[in-house]
C-alpha atoms as a PDB file:
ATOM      1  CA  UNK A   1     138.138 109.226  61.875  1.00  0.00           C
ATOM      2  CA  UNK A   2     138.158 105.491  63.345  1.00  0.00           C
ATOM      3  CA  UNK A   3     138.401 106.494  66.544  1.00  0.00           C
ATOM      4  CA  UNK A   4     135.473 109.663  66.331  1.00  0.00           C
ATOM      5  CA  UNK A   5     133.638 106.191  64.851  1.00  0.00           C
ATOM      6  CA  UNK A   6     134.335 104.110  67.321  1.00  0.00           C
ATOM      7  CA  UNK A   7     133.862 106.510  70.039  1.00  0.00           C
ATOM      8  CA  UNK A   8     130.610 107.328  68.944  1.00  0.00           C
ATOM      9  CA  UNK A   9     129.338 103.253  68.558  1.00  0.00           C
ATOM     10  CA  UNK A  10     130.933 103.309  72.175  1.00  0.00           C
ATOM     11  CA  UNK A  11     128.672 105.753  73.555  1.00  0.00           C
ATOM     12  CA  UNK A  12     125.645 104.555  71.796  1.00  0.00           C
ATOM     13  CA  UNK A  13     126.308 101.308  73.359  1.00  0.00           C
ATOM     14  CA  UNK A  14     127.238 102.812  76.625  1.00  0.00           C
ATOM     15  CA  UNK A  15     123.531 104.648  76.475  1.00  0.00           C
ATOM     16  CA  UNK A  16     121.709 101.770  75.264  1.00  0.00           C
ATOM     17  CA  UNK A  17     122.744  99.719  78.586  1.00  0.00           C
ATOM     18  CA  UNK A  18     121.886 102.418  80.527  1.00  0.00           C
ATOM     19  CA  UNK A  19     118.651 102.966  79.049  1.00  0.00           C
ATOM     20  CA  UNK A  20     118.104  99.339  79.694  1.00  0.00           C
ATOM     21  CA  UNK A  21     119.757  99.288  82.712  1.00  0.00           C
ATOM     22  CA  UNK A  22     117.130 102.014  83.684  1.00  0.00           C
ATOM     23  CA  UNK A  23     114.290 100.204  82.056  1.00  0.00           C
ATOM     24  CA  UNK A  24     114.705  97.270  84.785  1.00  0.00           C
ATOM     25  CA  UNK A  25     114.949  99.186  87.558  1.00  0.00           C
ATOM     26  CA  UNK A  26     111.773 101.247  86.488  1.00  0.00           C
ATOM     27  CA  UNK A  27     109.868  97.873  85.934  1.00  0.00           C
ATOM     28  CA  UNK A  28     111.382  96.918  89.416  1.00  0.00           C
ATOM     29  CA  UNK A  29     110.260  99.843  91.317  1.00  0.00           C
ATOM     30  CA  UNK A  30     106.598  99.986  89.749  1.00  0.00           C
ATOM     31  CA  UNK A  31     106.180  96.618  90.197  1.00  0.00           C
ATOM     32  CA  UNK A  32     107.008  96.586  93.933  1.00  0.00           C
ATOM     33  CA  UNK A  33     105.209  99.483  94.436  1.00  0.00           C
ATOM     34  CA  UNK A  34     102.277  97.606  92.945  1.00  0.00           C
ATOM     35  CA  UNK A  35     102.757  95.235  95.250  1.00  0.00           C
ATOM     36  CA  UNK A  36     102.704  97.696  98.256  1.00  0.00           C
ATOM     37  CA  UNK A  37      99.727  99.003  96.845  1.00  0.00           C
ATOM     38  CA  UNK A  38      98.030  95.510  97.033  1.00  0.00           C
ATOM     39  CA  UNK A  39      98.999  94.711 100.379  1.00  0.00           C
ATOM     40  CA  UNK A  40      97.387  98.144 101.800  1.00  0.00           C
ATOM     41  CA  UNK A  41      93.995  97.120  99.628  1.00  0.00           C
ATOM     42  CA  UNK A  42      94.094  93.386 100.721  1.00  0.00           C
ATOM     43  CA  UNK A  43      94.863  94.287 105.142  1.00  0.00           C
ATOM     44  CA  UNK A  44      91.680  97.095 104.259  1.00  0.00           C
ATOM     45  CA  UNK A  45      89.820  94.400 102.478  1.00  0.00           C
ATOM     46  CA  UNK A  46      90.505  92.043 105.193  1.00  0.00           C
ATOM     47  CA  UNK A  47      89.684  94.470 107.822  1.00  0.00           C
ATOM     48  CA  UNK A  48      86.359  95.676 106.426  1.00  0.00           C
ATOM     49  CA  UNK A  49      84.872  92.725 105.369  1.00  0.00           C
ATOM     50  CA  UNK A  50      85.384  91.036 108.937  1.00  0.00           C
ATOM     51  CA  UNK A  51      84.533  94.078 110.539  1.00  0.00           C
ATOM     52  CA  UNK A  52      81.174  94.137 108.769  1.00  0.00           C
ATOM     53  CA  UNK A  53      80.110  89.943 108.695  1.00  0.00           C
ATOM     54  CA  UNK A  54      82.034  88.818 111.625  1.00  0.00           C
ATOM     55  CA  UNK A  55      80.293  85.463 111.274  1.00  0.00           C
ATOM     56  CA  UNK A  56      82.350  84.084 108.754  1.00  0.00           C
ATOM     57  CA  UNK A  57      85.054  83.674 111.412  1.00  0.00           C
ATOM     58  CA  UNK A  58      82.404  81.705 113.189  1.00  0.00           C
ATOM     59  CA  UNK A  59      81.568  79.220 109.709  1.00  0.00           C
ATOM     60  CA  UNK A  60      84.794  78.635 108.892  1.00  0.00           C
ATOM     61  CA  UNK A  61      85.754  77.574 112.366  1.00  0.00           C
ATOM     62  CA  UNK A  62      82.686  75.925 112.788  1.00  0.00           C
ATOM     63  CA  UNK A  63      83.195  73.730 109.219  1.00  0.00           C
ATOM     64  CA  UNK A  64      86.993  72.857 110.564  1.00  0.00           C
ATOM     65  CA  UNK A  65      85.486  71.923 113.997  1.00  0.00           C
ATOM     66  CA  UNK A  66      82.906  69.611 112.539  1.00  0.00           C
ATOM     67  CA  UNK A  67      85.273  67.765 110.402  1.00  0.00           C
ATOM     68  CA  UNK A  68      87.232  67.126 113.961  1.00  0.00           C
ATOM     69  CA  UNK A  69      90.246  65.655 112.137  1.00  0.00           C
ATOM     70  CA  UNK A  70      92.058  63.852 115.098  1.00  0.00           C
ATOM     71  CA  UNK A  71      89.284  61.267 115.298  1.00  0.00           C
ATOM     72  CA  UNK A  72      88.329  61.334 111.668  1.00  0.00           C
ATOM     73  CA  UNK A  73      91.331  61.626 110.133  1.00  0.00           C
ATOM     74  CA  UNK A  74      94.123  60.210 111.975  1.00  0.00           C
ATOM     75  CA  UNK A  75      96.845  59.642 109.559  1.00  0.00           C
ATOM     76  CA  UNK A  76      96.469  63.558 108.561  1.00  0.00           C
ATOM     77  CA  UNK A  77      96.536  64.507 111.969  1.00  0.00           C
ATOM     78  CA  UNK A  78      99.777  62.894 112.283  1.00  0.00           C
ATOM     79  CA  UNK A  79     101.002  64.335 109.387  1.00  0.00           C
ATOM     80  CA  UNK A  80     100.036  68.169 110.506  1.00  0.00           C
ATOM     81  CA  UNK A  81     101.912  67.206 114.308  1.00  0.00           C
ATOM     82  CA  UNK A  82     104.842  66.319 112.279  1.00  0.00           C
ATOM     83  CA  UNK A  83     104.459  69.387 109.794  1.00  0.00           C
ATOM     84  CA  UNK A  84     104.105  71.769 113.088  1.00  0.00           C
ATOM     85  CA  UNK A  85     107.550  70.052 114.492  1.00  0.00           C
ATOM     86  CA  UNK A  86     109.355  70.681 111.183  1.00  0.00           C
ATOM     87  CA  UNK A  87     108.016  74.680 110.784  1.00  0.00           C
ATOM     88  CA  UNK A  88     110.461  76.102 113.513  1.00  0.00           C
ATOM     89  CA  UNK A  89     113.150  74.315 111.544  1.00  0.00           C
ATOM     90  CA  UNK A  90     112.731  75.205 108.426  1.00  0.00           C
ATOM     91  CA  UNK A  91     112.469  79.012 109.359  1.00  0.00           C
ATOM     92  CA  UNK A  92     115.997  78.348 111.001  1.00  0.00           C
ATOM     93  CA  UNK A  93     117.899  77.238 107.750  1.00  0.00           C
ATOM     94  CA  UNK A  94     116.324  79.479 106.487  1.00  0.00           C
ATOM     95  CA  UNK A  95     117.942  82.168 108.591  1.00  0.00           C
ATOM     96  CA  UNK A  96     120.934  80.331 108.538  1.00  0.00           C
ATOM     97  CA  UNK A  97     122.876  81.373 106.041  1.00  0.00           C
ATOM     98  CA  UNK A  98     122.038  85.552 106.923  1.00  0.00           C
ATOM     99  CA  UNK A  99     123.623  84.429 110.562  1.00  0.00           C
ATOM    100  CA  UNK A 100     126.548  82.861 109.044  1.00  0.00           C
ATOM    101  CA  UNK A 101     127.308  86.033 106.422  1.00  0.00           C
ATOM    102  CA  UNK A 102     127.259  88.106 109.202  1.00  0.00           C
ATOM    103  CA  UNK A 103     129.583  86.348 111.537  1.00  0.00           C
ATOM    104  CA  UNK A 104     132.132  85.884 108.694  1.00  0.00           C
ATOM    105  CA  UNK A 105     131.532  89.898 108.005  1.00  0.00           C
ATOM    106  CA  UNK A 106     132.268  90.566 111.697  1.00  0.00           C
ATOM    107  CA  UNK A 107     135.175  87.975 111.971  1.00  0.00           C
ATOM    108  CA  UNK A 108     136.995  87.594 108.438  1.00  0.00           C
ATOM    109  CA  UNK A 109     135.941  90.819 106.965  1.00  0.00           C
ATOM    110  CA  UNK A 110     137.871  90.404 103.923  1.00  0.00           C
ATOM    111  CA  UNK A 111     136.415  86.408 103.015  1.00  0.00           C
ATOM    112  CA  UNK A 112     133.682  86.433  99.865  1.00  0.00           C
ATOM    113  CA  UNK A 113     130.279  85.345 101.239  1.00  0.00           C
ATOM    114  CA  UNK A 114     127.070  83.731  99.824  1.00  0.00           C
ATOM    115  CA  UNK A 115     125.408  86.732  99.491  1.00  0.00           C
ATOM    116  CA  UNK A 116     126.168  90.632 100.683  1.00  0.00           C
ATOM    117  CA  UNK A 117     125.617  91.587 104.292  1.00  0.00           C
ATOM    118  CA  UNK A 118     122.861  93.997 103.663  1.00  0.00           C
ATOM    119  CA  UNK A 119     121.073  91.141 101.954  1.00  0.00           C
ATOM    120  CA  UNK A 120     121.909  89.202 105.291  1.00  0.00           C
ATOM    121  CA  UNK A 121     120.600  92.034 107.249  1.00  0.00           C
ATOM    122  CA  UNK A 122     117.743  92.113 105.312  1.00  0.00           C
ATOM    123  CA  UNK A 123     116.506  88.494 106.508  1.00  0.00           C
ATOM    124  CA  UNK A 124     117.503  89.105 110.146  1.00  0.00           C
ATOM    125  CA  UNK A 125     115.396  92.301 110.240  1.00  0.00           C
ATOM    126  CA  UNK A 126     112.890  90.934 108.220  1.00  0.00           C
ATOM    127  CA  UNK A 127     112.543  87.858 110.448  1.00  0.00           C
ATOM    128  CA  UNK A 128     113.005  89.719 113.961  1.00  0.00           C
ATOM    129  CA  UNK A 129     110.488  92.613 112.841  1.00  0.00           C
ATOM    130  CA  UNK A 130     107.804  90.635 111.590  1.00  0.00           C
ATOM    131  CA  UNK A 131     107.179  86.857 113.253  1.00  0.00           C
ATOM    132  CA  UNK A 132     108.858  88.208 115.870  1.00  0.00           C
ATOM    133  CA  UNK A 133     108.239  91.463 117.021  1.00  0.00           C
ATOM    134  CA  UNK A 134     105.181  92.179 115.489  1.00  0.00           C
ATOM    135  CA  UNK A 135     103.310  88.741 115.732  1.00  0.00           C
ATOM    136  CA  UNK A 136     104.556  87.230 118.858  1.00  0.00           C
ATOM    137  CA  UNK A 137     105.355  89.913 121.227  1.00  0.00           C
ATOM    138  CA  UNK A 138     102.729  93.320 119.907  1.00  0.00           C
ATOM    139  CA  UNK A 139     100.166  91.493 118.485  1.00  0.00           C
ATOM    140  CA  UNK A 140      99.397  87.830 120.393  1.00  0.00           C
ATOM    141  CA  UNK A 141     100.428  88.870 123.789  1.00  0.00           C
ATOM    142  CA  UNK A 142      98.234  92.176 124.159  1.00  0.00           C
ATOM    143  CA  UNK A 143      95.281  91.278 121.555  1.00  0.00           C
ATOM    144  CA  UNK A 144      93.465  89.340 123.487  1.00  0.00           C
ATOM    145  CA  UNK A 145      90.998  87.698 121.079  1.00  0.00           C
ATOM    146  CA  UNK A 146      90.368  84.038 122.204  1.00  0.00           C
ATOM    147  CA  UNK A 147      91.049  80.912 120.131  1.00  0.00           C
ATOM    148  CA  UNK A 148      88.953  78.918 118.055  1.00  0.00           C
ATOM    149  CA  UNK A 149      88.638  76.283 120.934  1.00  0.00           C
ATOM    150  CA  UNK A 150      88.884  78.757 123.785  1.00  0.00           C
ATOM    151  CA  UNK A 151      84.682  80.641 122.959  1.00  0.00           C
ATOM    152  CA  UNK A 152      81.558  79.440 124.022  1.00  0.00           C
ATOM    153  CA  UNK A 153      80.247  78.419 120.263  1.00  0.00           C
ATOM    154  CA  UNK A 154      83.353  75.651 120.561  1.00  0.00           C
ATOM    155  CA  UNK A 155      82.853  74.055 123.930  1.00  0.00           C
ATOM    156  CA  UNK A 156      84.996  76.613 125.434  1.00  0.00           C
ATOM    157  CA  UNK A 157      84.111  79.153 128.035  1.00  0.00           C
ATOM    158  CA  UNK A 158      84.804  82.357 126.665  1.00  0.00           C
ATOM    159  CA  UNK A 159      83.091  85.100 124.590  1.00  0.00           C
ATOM    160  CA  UNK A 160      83.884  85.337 120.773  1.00  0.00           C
ATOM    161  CA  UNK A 161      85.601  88.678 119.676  1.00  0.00           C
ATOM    162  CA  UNK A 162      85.743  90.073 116.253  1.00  0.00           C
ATOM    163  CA  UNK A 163      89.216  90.864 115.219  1.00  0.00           C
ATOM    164  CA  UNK A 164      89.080  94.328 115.931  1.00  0.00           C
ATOM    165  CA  UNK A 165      88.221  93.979 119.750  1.00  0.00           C
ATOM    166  CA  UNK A 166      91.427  93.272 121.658  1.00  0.00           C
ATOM    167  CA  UNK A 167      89.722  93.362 124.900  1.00  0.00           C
ATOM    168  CA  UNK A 168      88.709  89.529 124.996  1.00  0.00           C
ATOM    169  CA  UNK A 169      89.587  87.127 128.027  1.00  0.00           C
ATOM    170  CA  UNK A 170      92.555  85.434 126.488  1.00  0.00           C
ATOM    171  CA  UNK A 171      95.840  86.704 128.761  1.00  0.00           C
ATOM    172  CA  UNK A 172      98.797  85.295 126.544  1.00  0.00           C
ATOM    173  CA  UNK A 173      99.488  83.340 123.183  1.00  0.00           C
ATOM    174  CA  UNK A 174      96.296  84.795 121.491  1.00  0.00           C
ATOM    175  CA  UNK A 175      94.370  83.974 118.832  1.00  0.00           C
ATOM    176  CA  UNK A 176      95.680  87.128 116.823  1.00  0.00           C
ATOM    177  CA  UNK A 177      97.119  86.695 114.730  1.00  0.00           C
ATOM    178  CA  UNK A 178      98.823  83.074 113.699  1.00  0.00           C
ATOM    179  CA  UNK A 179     102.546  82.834 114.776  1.00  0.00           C
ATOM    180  CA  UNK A 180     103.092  80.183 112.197  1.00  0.00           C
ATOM    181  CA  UNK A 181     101.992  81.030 109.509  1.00  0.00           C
ATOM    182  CA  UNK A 182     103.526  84.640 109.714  1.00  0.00           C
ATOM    183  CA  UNK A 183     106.889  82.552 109.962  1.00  0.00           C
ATOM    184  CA  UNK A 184     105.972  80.694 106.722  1.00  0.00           C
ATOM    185  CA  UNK A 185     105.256  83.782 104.874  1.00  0.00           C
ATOM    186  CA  UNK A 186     108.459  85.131 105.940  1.00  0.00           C
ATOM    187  CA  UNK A 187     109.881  82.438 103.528  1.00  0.00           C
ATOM    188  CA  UNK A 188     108.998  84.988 100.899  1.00  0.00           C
ATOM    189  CA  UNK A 189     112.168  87.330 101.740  1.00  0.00           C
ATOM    190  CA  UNK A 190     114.680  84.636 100.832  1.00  0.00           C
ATOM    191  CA  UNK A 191     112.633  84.365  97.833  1.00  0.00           C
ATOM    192  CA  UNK A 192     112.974  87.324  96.633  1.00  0.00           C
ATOM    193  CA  UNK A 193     117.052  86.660  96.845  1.00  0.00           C
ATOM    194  CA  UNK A 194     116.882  83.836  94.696  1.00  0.00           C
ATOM    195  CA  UNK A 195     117.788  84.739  90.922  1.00  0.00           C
ATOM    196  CA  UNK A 196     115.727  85.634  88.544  1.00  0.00           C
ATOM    197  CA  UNK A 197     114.987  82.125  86.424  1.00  0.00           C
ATOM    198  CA  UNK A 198     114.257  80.583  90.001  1.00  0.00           C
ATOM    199  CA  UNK A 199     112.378  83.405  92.077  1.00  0.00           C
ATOM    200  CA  UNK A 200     109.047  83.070  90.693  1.00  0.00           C
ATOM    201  CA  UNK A 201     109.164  78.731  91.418  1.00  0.00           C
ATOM    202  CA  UNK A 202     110.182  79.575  94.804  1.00  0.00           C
ATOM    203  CA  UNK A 203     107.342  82.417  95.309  1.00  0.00           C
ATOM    204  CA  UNK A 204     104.736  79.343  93.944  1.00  0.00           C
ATOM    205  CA  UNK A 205     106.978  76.988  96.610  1.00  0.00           C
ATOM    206  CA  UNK A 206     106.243  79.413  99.108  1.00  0.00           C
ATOM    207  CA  UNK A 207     102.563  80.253  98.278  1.00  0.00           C
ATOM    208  CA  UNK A 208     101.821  76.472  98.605  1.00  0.00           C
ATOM    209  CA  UNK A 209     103.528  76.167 102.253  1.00  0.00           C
ATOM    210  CA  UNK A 210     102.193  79.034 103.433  1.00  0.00           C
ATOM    211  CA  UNK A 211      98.691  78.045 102.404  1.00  0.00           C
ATOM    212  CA  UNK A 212      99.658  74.419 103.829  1.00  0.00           C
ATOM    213  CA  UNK A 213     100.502  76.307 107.556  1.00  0.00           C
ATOM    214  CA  UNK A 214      97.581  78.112 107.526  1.00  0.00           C
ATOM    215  CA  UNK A 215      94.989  75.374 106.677  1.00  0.00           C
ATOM    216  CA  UNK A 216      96.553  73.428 109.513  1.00  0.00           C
ATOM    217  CA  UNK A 217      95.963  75.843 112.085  1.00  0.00           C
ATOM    218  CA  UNK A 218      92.641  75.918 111.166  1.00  0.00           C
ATOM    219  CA  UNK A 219      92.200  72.054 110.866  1.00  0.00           C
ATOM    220  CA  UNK A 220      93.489  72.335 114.368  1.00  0.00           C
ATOM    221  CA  UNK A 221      90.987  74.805 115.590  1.00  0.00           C
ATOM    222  CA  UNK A 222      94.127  77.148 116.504  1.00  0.00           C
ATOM    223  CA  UNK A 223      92.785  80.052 114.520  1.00  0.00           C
ATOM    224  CA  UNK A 224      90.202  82.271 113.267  1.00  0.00           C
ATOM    225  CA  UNK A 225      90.233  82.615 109.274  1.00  0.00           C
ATOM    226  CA  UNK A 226      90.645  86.066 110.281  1.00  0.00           C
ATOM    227  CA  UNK A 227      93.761  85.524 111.850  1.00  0.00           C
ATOM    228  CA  UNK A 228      95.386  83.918 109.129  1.00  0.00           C
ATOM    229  CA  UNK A 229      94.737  86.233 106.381  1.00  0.00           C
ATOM    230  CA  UNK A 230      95.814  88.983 108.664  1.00  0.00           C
ATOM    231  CA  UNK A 231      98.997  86.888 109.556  1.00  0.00           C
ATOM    232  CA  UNK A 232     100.180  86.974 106.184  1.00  0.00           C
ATOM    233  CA  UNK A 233      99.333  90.295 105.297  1.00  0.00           C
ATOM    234  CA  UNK A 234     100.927  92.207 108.152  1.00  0.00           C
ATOM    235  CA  UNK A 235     104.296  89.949 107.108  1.00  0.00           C
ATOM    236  CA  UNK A 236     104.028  90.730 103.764  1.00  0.00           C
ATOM    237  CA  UNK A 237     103.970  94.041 104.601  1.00  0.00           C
ATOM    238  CA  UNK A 238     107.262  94.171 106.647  1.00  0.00           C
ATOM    239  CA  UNK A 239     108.974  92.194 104.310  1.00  0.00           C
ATOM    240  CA  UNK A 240     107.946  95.065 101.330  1.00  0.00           C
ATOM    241  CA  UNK A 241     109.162  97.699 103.841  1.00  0.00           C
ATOM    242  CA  UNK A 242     112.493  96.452 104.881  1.00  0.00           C
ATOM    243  CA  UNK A 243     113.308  95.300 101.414  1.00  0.00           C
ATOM    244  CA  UNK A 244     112.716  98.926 100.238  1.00  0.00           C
ATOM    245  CA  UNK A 245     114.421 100.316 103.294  1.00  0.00           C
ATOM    246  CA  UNK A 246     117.806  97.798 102.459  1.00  0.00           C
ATOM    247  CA  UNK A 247     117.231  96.834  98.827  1.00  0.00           C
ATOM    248  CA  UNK A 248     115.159  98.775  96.863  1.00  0.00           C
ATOM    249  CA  UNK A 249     115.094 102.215  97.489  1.00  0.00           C
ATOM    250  CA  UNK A 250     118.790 104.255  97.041  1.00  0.00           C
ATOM    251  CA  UNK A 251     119.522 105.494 100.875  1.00  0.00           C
ATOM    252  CA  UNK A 252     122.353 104.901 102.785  1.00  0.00           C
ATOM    253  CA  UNK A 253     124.226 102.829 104.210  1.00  0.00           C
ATOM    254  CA  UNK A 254     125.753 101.431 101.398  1.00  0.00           C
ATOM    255  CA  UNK A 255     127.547  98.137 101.633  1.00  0.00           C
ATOM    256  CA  UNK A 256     131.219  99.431 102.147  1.00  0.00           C
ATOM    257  CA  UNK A 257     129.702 101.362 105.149  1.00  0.00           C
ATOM    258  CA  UNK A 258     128.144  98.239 106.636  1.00  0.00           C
ATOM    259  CA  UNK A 259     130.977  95.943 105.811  1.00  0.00           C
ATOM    260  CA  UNK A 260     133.220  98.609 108.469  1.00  0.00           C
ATOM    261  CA  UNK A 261     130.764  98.536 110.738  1.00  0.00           C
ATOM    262  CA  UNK A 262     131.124  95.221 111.178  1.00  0.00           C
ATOM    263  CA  UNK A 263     134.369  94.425 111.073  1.00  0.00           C
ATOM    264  CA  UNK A 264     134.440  97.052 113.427  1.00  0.00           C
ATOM    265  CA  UNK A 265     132.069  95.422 116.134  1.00  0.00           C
ATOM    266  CA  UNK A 266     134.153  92.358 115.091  1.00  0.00           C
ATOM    267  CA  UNK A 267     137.763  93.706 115.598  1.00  0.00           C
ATOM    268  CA  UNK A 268     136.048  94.828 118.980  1.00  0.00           C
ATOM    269  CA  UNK A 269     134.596  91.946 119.904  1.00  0.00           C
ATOM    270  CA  UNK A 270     137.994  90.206 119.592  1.00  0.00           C
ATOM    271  CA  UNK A 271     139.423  92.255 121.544  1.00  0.00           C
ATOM    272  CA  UNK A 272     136.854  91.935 124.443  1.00  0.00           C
ATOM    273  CA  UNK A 273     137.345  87.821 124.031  1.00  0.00           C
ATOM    274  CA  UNK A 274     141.186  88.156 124.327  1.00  0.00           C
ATOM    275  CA  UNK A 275     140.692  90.431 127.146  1.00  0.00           C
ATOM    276  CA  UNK A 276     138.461  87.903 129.144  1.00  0.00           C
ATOM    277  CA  UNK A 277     140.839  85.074 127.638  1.00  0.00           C
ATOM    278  CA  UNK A 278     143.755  86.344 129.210  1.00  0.00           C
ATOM    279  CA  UNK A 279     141.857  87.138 132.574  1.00  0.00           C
ATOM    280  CA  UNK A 280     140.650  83.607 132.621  1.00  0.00           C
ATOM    281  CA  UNK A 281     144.453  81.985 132.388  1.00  0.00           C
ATOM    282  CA  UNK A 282     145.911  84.904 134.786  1.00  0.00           C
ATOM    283  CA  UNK A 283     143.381  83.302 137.437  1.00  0.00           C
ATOM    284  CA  UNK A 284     143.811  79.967 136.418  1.00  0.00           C
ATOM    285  CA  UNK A 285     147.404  80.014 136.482  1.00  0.00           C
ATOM    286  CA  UNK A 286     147.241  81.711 140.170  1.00  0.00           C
ATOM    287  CA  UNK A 287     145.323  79.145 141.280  1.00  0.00           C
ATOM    288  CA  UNK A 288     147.059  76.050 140.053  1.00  0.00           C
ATOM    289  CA  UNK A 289     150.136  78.179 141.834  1.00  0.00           C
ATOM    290  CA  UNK A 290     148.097  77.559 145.249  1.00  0.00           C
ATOM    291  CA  UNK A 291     146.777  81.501 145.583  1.00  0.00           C
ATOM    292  CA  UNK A 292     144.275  83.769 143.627  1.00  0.00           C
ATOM    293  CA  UNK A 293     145.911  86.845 142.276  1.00  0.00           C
ATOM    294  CA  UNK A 294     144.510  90.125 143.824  1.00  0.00           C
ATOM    295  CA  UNK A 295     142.489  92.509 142.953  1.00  0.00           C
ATOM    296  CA  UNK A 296     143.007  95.014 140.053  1.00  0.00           C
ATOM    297  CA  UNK A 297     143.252  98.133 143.151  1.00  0.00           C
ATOM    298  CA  UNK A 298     145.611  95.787 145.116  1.00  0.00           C
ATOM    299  CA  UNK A 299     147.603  95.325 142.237  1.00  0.00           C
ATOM    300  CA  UNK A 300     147.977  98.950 140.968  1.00  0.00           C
ATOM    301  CA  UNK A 301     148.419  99.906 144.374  1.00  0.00           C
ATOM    302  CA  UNK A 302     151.377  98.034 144.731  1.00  0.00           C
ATOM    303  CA  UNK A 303     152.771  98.593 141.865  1.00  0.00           C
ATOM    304  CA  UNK A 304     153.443 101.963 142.455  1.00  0.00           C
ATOM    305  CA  UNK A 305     155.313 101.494 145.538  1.00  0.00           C
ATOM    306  CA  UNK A 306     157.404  99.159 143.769  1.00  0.00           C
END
């Protein structure tokens, strides 16, 4: 009878986490799907409203142009070169420790690491896919919508384009959309790894850079508002997608499947260095010895006569 008892409190308990257990990831899912929902609205919003009053990019940049903060404001403006020095670096620790996880995966397969490789993959992707593939190389190299300083209204010497009209006079490093602060944004997706008690202080840390970044660049007359909003967006929006495609949603691989892989490409990559290695002290043995050895025909070819 104790044990049908205990069986029975077992089960309920058993249930009871699972229920919970299913709770979470409910809340989880719904809320990230929220958030999926409110990206879509915002890049529409975005879209619409600067499709329709293309002026404000005009205001804005006009305001930030007036306030001409290198002769005004000289201490700031030092402050924002300095800030623009220190961007690239921050993005790379913050990459970092993804690059490291995967080099122990692919070298020491079997060592404990920071955080689990699909995590790790998640940053790289994350990182590669949006600032860098999507920013740098689709978006600011063939939409060619010219900077704040580059149109006529601004002393320069080309036409203004709305966002939507890629066909402006600017050949490379465009105006759309901004580069940095799509690489601040990013800072989100190591966010999200951070536990629970911690995330939602480094989402606000995060918010407040990002924001930082993009008032600079248009302090600096580097951007349309435009630009900015649209920056963010489209990174949010890879970072939501690759964290579902890794994270979120339940589809393969799991993480036994892309631990092998990698000590796979690592056992093979070992292999390829010893192969060179040995190479390398073959020839520099031969020539210390006063002759190169021959080639790989010359020597198979004489080895069979032997």
């Amino acid at each position: 009878m104790a044990k049908v008892f205990a069986t029975s409190i077992g089960r309920g308990y058993r249930s009871r986490y699972t229920a919970r257990r299913m709770n979470r990831f409910l809340r989880a899912a719904l809320t990230a799907r929220t958030v999926g929902f409110v990206l879509v609205g915002l890049a529409a919003l975005t879209g619409l409203v600067f499709a329709v009053a293309p002026g404000i990019d005009l205001a804005v940049a006009g305001y930030f142009h007036g306030v001409a903060v290198q002769e005004t404001m000289p201490r700031l403006f030092h402050a924002i070169v300095v800030l623009r020095k220190l961007e690239p670096v921050v993005t790379m620790l913050a990459i970092a420790p993804a690059i490291v996880v995967l080099l122990v995966k692919l070298f020491w397969p079997r060592r404990a690491t920071i955080m689990p490789a699909r995590a790790a993959l998640f940053l790289i992707v994350s990182l590669v896919l949006g600032p860098g593939l999507l920013v740098n190389v689709v978006l600011k190299d063939h939409w060619a919508r010219p900077r704040p300083g580059m149109v006529t209204d601004f002393g320069g010497d080309m036409t203004f384009r709305p966002w939507w009209d890629p066909h402006g006079a600017c050949t490379y490093n465009c105006s759309f959309v901004s580069g940095e602060t799509s690489s601040a944004v990013w800072l989100a997706a190591p966010a999200l790894l951070v536990p629970l008690p911690w995330r939602y202080a480094a989402f606000a840390g995060v918010a407040v850079y990002a924001a930082g970044i993009g008032v600079m660049r248009l302090l600096l007359g580097g951007h349309f508002l435009s630009d900015v909003l649209f920056a963010a967006i489209f990174t949010g929006l890879v970072i939501w997608t690759v964290h579902g495609r890794l994270l979120r949603w339940r589809m393969p691989p799991t993480d036994a499947t892309i631990d092998t892989a990698l000590a796979r490409i690592g056992s093979a990559l070992r292999r390829a260095g010893a192969a060179v290695a040995r190479s390398v002290v073959a020839t520099s043995r031969a020539f210390r010895a006063g002759k190169a050895p021959p080639p790989e025909g010359e020597r198979k070819s004489a080895s069979r006569h032997l």
